[in-house]
Protein backbone atom coordinates (compact mmCIF):
# COMPACT_ATOMS: atom_id res chain seq x y z
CA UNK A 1 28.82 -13.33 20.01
CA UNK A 2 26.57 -15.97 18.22
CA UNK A 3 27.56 -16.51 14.28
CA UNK A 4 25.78 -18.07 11.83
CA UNK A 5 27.70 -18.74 8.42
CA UNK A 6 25.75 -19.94 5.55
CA UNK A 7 23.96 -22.63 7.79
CA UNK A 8 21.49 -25.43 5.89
CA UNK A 9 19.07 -27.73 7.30
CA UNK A 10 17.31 -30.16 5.04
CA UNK A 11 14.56 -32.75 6.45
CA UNK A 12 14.66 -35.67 3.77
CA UNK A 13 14.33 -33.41 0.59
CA UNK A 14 12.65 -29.99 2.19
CA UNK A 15 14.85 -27.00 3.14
CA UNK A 16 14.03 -26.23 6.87
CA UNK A 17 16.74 -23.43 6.59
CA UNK A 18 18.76 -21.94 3.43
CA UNK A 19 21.75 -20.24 3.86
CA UNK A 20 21.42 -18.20 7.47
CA UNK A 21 23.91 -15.88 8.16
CA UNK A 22 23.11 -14.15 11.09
CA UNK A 23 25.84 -12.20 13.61
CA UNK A 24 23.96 -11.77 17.34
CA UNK A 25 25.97 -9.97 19.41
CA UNK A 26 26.14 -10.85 23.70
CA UNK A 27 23.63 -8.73 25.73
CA UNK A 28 21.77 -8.51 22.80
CA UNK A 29 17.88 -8.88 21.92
CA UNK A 30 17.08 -10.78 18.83
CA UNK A 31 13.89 -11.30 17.56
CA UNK A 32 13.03 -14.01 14.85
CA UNK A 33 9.54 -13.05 13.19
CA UNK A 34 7.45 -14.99 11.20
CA UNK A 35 4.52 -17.47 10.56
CA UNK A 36 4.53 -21.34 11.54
CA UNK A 37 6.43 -22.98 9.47
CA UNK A 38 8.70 -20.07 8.43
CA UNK A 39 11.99 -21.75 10.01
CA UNK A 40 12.29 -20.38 13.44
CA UNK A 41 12.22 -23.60 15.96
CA UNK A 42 14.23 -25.48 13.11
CA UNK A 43 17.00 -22.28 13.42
CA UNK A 44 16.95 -22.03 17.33
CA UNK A 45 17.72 -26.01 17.52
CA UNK A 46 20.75 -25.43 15.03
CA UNK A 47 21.85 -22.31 17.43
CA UNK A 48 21.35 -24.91 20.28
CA UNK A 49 23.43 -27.46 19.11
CA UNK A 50 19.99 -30.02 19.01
CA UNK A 51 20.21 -30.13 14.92
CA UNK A 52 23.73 -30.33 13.52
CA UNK A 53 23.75 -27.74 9.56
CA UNK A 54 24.15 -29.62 6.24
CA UNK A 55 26.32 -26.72 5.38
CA UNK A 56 27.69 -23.82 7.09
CA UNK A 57 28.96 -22.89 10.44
CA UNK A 58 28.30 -21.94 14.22
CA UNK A 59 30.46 -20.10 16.03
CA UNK A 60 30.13 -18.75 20.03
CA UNK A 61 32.80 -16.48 20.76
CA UNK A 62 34.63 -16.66 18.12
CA UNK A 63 35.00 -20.75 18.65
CA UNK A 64 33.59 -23.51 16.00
CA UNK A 65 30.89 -25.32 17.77
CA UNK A 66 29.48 -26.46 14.71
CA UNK A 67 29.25 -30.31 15.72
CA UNK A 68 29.12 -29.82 19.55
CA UNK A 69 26.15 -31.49 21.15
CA UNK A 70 24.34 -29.43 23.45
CA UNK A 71 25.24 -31.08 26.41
CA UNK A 72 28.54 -28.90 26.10
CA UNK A 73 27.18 -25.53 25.51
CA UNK A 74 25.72 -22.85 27.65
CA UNK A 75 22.53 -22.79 26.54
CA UNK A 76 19.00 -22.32 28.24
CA UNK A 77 15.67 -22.54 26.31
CA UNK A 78 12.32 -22.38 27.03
CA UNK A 79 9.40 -23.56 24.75
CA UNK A 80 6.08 -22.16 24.28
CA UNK A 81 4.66 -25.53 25.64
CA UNK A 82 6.28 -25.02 29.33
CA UNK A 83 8.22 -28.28 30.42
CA UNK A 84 8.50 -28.40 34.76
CA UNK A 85 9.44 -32.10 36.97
CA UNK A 86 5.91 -32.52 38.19
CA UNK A 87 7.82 -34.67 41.23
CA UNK A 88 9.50 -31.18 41.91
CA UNK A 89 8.83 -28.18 44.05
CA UNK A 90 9.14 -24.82 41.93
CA UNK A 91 12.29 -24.28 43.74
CA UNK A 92 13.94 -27.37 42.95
CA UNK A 93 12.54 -26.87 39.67
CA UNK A 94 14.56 -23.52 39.31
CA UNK A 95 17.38 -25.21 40.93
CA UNK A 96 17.55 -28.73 39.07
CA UNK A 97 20.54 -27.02 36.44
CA UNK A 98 22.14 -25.80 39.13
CA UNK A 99 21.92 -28.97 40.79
CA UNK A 100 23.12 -31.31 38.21
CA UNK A 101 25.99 -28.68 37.87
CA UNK A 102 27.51 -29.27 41.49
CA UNK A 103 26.39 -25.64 42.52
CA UNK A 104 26.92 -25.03 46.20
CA UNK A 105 23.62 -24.30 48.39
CA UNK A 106 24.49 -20.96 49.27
CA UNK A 107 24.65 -20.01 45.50
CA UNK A 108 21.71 -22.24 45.00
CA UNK A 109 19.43 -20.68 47.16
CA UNK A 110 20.92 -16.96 46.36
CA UNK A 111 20.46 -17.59 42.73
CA UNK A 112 16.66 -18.98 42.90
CA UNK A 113 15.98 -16.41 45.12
CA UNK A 114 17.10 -13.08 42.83
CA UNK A 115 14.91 -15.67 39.81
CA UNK A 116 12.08 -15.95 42.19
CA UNK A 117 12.12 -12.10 43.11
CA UNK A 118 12.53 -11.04 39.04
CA UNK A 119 9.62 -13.48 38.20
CA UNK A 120 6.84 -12.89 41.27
CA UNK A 121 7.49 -16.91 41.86
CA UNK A 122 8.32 -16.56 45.71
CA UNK A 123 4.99 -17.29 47.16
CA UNK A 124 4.99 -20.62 45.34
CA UNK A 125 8.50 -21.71 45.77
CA UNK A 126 7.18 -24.90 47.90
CA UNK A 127 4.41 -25.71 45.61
CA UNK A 128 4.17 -28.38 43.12
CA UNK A 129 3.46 -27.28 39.25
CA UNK A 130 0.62 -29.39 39.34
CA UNK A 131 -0.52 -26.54 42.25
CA UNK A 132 0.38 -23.65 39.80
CA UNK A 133 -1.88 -21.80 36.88
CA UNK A 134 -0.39 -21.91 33.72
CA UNK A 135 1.39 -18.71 33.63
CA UNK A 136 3.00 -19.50 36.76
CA UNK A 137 4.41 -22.56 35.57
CA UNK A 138 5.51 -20.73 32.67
CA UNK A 139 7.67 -18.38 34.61
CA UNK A 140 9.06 -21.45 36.33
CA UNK A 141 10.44 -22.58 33.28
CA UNK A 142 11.81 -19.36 32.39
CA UNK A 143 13.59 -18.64 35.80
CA UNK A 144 15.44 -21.88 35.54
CA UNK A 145 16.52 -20.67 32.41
CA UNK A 146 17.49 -17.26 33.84
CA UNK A 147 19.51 -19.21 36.79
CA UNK A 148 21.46 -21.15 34.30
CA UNK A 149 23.13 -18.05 33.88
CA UNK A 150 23.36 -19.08 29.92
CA UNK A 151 25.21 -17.58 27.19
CA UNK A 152 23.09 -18.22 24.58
CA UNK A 153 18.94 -17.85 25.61
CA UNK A 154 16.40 -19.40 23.26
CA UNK A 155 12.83 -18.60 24.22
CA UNK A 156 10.64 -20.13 21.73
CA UNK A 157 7.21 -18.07 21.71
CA UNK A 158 7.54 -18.71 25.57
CA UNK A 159 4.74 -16.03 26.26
CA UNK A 160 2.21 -17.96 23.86
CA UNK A 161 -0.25 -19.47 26.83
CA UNK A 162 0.03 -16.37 29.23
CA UNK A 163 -3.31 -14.59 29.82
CA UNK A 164 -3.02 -10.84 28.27
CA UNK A 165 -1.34 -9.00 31.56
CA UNK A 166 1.34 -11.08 32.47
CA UNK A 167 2.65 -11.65 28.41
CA UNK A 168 2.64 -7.79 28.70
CA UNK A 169 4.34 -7.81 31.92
CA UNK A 170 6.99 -9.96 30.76
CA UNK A 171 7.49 -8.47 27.06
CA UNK A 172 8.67 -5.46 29.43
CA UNK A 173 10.64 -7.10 31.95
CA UNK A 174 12.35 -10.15 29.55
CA UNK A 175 14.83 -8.07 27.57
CA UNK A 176 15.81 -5.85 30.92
CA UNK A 177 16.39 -9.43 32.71
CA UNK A 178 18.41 -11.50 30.33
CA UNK A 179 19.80 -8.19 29.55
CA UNK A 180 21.71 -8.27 32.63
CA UNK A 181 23.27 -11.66 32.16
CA UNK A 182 25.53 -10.30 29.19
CA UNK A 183 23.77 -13.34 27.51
CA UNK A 184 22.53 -13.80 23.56
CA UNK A 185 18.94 -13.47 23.66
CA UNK A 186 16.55 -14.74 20.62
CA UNK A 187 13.24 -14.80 21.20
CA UNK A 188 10.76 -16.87 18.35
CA UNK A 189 7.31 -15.04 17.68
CA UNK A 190 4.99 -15.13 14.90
CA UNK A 191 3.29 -12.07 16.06
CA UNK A 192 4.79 -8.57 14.78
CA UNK A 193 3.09 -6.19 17.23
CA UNK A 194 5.29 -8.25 19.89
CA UNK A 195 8.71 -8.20 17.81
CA UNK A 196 7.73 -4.12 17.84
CA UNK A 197 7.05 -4.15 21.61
CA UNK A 198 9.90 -6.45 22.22
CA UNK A 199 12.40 -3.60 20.30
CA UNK A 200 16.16 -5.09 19.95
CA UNK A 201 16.97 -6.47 16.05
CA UNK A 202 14.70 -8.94 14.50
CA UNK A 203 14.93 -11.07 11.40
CA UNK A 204 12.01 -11.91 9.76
CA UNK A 205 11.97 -15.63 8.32
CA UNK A 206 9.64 -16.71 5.35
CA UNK A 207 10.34 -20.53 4.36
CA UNK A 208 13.47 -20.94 5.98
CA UNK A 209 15.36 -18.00 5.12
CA UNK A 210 16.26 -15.11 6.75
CA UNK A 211 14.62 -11.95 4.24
CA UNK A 212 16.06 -9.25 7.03
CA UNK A 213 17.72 -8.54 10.00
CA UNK A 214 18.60 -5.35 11.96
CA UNK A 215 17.00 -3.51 14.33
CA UNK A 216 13.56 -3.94 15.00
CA UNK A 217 11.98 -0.42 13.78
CA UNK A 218 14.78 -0.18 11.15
CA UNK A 219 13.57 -3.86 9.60
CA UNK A 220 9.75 -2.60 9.93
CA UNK A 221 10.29 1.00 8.33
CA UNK A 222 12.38 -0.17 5.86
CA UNK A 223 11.45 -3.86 4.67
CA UNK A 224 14.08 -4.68 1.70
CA UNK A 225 11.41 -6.86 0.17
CA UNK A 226 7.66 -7.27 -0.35
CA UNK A 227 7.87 -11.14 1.50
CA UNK A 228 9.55 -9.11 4.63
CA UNK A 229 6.87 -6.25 4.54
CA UNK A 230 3.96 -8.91 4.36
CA UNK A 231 5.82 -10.62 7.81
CA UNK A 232 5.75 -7.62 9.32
CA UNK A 233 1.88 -6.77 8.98
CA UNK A 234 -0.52 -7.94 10.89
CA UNK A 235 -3.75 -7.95 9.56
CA UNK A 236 -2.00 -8.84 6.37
CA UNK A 237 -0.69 -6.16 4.17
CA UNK A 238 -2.70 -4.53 1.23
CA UNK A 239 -0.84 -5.27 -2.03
CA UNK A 240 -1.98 -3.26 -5.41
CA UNK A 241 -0.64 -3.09 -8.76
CA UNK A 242 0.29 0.36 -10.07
CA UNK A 243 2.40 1.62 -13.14
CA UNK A 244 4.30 4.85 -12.47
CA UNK A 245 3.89 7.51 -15.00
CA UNK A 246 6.00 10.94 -14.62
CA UNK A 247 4.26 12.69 -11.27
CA UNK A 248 1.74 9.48 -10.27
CA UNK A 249 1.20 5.79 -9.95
CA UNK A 250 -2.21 4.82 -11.78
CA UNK A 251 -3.87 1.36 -11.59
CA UNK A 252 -5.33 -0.89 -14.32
CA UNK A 253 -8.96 0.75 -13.52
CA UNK A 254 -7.49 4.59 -13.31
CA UNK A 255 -7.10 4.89 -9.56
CA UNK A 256 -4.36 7.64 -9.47
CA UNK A 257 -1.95 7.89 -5.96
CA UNK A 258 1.05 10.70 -5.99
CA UNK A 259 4.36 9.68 -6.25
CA UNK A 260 5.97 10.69 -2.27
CA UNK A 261 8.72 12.92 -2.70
CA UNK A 262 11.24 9.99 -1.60
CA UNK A 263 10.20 7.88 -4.56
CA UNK A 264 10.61 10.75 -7.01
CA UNK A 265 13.85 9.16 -8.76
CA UNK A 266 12.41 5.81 -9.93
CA UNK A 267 12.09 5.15 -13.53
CA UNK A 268 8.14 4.74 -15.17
CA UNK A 269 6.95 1.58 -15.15
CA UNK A 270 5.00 -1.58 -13.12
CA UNK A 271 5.72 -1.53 -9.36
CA UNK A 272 3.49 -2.97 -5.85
CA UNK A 273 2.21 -0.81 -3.67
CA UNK A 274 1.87 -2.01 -0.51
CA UNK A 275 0.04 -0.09 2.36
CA UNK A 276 -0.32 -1.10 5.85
CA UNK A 277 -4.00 -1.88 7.00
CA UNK A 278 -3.49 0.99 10.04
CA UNK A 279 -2.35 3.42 7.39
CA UNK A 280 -5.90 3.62 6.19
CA UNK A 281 -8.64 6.19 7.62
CA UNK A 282 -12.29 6.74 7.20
CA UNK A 283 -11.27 10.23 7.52
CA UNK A 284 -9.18 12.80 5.35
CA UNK A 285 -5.41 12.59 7.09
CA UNK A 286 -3.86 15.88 5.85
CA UNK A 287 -4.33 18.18 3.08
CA UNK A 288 -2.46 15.74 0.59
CA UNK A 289 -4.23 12.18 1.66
CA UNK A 290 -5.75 10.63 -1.21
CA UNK A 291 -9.52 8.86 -0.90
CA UNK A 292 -9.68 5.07 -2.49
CA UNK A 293 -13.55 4.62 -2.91
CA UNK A 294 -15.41 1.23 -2.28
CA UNK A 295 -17.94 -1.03 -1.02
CA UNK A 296 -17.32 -2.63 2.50
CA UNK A 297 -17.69 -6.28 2.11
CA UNK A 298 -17.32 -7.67 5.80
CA UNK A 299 -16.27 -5.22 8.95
CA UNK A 300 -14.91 -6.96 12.17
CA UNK A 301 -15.15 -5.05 15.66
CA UNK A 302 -13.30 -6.29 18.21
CA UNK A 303 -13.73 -3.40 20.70
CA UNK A 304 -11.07 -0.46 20.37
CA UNK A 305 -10.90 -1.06 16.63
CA UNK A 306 -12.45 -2.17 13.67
CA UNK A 307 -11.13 -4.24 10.61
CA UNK A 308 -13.22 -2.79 7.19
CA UNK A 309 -12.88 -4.84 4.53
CA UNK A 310 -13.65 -3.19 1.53
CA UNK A 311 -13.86 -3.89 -2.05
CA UNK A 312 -12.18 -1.03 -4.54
CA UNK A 313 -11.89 -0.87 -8.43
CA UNK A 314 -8.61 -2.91 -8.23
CA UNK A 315 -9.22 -5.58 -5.61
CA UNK A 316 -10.38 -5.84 -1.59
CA UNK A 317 -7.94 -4.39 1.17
CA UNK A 318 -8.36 -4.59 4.91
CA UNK A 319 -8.01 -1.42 6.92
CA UNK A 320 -7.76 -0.89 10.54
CA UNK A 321 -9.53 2.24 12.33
CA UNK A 322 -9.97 3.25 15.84
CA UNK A 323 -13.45 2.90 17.54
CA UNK A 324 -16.46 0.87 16.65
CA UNK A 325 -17.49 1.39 12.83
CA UNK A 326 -20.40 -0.33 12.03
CA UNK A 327 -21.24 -0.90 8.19
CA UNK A 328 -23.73 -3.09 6.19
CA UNK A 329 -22.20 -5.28 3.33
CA UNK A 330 -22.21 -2.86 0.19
CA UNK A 331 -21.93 -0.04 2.33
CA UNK A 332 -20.43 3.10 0.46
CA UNK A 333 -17.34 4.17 1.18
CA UNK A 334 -14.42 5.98 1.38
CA UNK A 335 -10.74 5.59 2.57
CA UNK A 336 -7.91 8.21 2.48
CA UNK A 337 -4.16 7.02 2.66
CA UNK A 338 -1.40 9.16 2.65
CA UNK A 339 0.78 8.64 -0.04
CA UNK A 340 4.08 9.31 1.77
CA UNK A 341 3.16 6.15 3.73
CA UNK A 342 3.06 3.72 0.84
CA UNK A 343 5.39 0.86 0.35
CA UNK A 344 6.87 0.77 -2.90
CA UNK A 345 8.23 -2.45 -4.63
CA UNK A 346 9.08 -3.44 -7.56
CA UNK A 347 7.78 -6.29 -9.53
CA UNK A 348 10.18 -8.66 -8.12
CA UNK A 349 9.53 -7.98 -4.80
CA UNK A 350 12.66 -5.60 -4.32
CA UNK A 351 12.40 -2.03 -2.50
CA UNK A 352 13.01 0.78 -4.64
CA UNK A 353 13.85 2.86 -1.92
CA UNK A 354 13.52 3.98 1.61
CA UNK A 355 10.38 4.93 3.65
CA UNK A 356 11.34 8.29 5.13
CA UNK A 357 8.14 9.12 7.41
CA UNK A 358 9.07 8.17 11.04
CA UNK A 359 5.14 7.23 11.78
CA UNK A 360 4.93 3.70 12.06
């Protein structure tokens, strides 16, 4: 097991991290979600052993490796900008921590092999990177971190520069191969469809702290705060202000939602509602959905969707609908939400309870 214990990491005067406390347990999938800049690079070096905390500790196994360099830790790690010996065949590529770890050949060549096999590599196993596409050389770098047989696996948005059917591929086959290996996994993505196809735990990072961890659809049904909901949407989450009175939240301009059932028992008064871009139709959803009328100011198609952004009484909010829509700029219309699907927050930023619906 991987612990984290109050950890710090200050650059000159900026906090890169505040105060992680994390618990990752081995053969585990761990996800850390959140925009550039949000922490995660500077939190995988401290779980390296690259950055040594201000504060706090790091424990493997139950073992204080706060200060230990990373030279004496099992530890593989692959970066989102691959890094392969251009002198060196992909084999001795895979090979080279083997290698400089007095591995026999036997082992050596059983070991690249079974990495080769898992990562479609063993056509190219004599070929220089320099001979390779960029995906290929990608896998390269992550079968020699798959032959280090590592404890503790840091891939750091390695699936970044991959064209669209091999990050797929991968996203499928990553956790089932580490997996195997009995090792920590934490993989660093700013993108939270691929936390959601990933699956495992994630913590979602804003500004160097972690706002959530647990597992994956637990941390996305359930965000604890507003800044953890907002990571967690992409295209960014639709944020109104509502005060609650008896039976119904009502905006500034009169636009009246239902209360859902599971938010029955909070008290009257200002909250934010927050509603997920896909949680918006240009159709009714059910007898109870609720129409939000508006003006589209811009809509996007991109093939099997469409982004509509549209302009209501109490600000513009993005939603995301199958199939081509096409609409003018001040286009009428209507969207319909259903209200067991909003987000509720309070002003602070703090849940007031727990989103029951299993739709995502």
């Amino acid at each position: 097991m991987l612990e984290l214990i109050n950890v710090s990491k200050n650059v000159g005067r900026q906090a890169h991290i505040s105060n992680a406390t994390l618990k990752l347990a081995r053969g585990s999938l761990n996800v850390l979600l959140g925009p550039t800049l949000s922490g995660k690079t500077s939190l995988m070096r401290l779980m390296a052993g690259l950055d040594k905390p201000e504060t706090g500790q790091i424990r493997m196994d139950g073992q204080d490796v706060t200060g230990v360099s990373v030279r004496h830790r099992g530890v593989a790690m692959v970066y989102q900008q691959f890094i392969n010996y251009p002198s060196m065949t992909v084999f001795e590529n895979i090979a080279s921590p083997l290698r400089l770890a007095g591995v026999g050949q036997a082992d050596i060549d059983q070991r690249v092999g079974e990495a080769a096999r898992l990562l479609r590599l063993e056509p190219y196993l004599q070929r220089l990177p320099a001979n390779l596409s960029g995906g290929q050389q990608q896998r390269t770098a992550l079968a020699r971190a798959l032959v280090k047989r590592a404890g503790l696996v840091l891939l750091d948005e390695p699936l970044a520069n991959l064209d669209y059917k091999l990050r797929e591929e991968l996203r499928e086959e990553l956790p089932r191969i580490f997996a195997q290996s009995a090792a920590v996994l934490v993989y660093a993505t700013t993108e939270p469809a691929e936390a959601l196809l990933l699956g495992g735990n994630t913590g979602t990072l804003s500004e160097g702290r972690i706002t959530q961890f647990g597992p994956t659809a637990e941390v996305y049904r359930n965000p604890e705060l507003l800044i953890t909901a907002r990571t967690f949407s992409d295209p960014p989450l639709n944020v109104l202000a509502f005060n609650k009175h008896g039976p119904n939240f009502v905006s500034q301009n009169g636009l009246l939602l239902p209360v859902a059932r599971h938010f029955s028992h909070i008290a009257d008064g200002p909250y934010q509602l927050a509603i997920r871009p896909h949680h918006l139709s240009i159709v009714p959803l059910s007898g109870h959905s609720v129409s939000l009328a508006g003006n589209v100011v811009v809509s996007e198609m991109t093939g099997s969707e469409s982004f509509l952004h549209v302009q209501i009484s109490d600000g513009r909010i993005i939603a995301l609908v199958r199939g081509v829509e096409r609409h003018a700029p001040g286009d009428a219309i209507r969207l319909y939400v259903d209200p067991e699907k909003v987000l509720v927050f309070g002003v602070d930023g703090s849940a007031t309870g727990r989103f029951l619906s299993r739709a995502a």
